[in-house]
C-alpha atoms as a PDB file:
ATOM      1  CA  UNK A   1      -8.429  -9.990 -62.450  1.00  0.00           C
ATOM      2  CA  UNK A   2      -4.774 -10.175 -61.131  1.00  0.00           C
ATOM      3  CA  UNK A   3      -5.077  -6.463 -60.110  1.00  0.00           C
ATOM      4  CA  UNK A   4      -8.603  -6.633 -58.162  1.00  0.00           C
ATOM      5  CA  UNK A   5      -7.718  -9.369 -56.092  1.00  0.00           C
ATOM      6  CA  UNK A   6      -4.507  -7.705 -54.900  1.00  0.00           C
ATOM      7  CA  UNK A   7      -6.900  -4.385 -54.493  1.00  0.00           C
ATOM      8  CA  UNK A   8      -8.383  -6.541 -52.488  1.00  0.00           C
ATOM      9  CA  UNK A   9      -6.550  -7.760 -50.336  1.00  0.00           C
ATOM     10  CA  UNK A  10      -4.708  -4.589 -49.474  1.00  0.00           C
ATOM     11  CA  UNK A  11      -8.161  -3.059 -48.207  1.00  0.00           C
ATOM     12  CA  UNK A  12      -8.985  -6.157 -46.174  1.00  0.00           C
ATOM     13  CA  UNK A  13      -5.215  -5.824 -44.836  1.00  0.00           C
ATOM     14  CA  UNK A  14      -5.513  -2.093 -44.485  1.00  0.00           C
ATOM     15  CA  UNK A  15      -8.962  -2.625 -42.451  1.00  0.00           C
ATOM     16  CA  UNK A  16      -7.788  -5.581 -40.016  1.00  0.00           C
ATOM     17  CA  UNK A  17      -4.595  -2.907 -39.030  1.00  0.00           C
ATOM     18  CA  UNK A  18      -6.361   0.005 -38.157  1.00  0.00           C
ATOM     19  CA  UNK A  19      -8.821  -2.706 -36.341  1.00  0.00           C
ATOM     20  CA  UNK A  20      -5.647  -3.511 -34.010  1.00  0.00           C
ATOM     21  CA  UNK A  21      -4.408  -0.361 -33.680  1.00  0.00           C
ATOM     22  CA  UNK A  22      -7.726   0.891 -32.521  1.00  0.00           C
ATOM     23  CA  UNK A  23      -7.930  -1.978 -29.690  1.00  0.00           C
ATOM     24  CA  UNK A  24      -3.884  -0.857 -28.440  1.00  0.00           C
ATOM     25  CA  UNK A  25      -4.640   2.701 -28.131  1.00  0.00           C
ATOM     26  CA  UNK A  26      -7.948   1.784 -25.933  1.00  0.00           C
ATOM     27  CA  UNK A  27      -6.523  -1.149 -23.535  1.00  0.00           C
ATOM     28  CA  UNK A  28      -5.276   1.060 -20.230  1.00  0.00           C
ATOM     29  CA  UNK A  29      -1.458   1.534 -19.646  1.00  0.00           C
ATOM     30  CA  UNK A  30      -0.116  -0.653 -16.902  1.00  0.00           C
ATOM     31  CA  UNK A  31       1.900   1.617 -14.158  1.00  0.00           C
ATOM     32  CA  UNK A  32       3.383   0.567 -10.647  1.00  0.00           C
ATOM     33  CA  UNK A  33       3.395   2.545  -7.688  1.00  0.00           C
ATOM     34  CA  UNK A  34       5.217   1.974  -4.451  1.00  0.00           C
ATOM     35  CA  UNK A  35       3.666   2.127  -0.760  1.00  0.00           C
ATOM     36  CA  UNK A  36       2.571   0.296   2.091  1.00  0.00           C
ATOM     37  CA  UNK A  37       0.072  -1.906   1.942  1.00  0.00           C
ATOM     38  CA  UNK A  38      -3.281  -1.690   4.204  1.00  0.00           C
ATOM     39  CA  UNK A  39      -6.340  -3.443   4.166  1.00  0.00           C
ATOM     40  CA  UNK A  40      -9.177  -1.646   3.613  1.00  0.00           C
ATOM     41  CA  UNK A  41     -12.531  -0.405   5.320  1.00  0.00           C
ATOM     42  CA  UNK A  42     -14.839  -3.627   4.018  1.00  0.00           C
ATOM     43  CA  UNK A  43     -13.972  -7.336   4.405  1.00  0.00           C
ATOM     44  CA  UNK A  44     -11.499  -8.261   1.110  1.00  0.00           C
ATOM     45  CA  UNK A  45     -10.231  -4.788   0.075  1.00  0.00           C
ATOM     46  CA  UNK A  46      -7.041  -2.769   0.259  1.00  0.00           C
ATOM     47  CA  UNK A  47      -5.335   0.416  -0.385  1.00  0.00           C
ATOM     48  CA  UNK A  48      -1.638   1.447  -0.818  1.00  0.00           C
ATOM     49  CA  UNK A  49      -0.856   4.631   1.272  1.00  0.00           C
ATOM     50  CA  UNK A  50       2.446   6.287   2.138  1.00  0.00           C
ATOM     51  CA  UNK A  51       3.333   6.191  -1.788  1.00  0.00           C
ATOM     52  CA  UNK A  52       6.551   7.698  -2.987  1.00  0.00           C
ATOM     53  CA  UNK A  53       5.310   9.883  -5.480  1.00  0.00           C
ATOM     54  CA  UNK A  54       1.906  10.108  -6.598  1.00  0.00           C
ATOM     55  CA  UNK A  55      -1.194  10.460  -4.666  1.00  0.00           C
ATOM     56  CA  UNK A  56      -2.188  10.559  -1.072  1.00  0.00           C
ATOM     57  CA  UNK A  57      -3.643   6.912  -1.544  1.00  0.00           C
ATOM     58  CA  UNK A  58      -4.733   4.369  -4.007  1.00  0.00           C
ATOM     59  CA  UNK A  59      -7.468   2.256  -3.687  1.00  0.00           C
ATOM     60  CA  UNK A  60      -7.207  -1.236  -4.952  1.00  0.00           C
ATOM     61  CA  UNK A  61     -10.782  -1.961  -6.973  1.00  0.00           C
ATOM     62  CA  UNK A  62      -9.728  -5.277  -8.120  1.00  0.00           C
ATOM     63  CA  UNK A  63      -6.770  -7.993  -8.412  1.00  0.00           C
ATOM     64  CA  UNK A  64      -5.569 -11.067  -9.710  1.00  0.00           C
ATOM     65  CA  UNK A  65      -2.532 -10.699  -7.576  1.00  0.00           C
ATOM     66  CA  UNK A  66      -2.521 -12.409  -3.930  1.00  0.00           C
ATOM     67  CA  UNK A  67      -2.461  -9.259  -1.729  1.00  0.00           C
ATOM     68  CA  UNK A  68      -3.454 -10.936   1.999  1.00  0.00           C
ATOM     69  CA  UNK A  69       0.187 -11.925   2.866  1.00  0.00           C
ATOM     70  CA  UNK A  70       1.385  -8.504   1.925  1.00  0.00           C
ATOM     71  CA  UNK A  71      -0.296  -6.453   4.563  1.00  0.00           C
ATOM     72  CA  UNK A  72       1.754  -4.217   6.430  1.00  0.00           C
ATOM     73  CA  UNK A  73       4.982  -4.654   3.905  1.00  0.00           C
ATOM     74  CA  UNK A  74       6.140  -2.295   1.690  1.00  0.00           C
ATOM     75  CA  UNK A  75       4.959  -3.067  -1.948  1.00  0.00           C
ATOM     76  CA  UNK A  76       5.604  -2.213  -5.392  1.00  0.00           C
ATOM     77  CA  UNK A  77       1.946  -2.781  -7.332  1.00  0.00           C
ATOM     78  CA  UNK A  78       1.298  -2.866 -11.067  1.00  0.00           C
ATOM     79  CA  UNK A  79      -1.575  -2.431 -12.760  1.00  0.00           C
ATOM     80  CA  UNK A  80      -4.278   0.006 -14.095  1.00  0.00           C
ATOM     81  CA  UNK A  81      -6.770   3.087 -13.521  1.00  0.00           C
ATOM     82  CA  UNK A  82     -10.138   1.772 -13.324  1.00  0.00           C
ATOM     83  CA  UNK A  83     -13.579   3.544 -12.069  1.00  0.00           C
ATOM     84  CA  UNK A  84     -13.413   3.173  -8.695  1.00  0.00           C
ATOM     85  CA  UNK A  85     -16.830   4.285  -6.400  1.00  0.00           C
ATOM     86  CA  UNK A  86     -15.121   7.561  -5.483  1.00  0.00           C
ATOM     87  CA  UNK A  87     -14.531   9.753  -8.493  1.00  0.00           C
ATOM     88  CA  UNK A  88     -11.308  12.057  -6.748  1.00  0.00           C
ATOM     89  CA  UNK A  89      -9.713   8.463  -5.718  1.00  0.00           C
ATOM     90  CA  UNK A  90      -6.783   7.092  -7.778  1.00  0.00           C
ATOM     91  CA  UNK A  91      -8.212   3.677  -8.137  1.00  0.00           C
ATOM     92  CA  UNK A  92      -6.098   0.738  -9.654  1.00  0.00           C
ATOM     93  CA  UNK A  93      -7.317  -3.002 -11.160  1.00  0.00           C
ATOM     94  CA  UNK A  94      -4.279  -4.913  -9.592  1.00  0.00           C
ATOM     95  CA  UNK A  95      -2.200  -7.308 -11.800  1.00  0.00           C
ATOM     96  CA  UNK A  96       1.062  -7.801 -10.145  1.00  0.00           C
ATOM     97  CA  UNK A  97       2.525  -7.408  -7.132  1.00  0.00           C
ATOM     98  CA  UNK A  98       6.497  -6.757  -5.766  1.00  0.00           C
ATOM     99  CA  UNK A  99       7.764  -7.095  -1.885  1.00  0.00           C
ATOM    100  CA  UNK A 100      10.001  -3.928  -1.440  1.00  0.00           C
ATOM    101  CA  UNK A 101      10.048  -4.734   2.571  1.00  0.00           C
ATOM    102  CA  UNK A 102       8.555  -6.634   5.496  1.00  0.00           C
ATOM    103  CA  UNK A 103       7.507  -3.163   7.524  1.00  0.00           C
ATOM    104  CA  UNK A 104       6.731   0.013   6.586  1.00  0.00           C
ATOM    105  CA  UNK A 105       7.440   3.855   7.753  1.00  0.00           C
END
């Protein structure tokens, strides 16, 4: 009886870790990128271009960071790769964001 119930409970335990582990590998990495901040084409958006390293541009989908002040400055965004409408685009869901400097190049 002892023995069962410890069976048991090792599957259940065995179950619920591969359960986490499955959600961690899935959840998007989190990466920051540095550029200048611009708003974008349609009322609300923005993109990040003259990046550092990286891609031409990045175009901000999403954000729970407040992005209006920052126009113009140089910025330091984290966040992650979500679908954006353009396929080729680098597009980023927005989570924090990082004054570098008041002006850009």
């Amino acid at each position: 009886m002892k023995v069962s119930i410890v069976v048991a409970a090792f599957v259940v335990a065995c179950v619920l870790g591969f359960g986490v582990q499955a959600q961690a590998q899935d959840a998007p990495k989190e990466h920051s990128m540095t550029g200048c901040l611009q708003k974008g084409m349609d009322a609300g958006t923005f993109k990040l271009t003259d990046l550092e390293k990286g891609p031409k541009e990045v175009v901000i989908a999403e954000t729970t960071a407040k992005l209006d002040p920052h126009a113009g400055h140089k910025i330091e965004i984290t966040g992650s790769v979500v679908t954006g409408k353009d396929p080729q685009a680098h597009t980023m869901k927005v989570t924090a964001v990082k004054m570098i400097s008041p002006t850009c190049p």
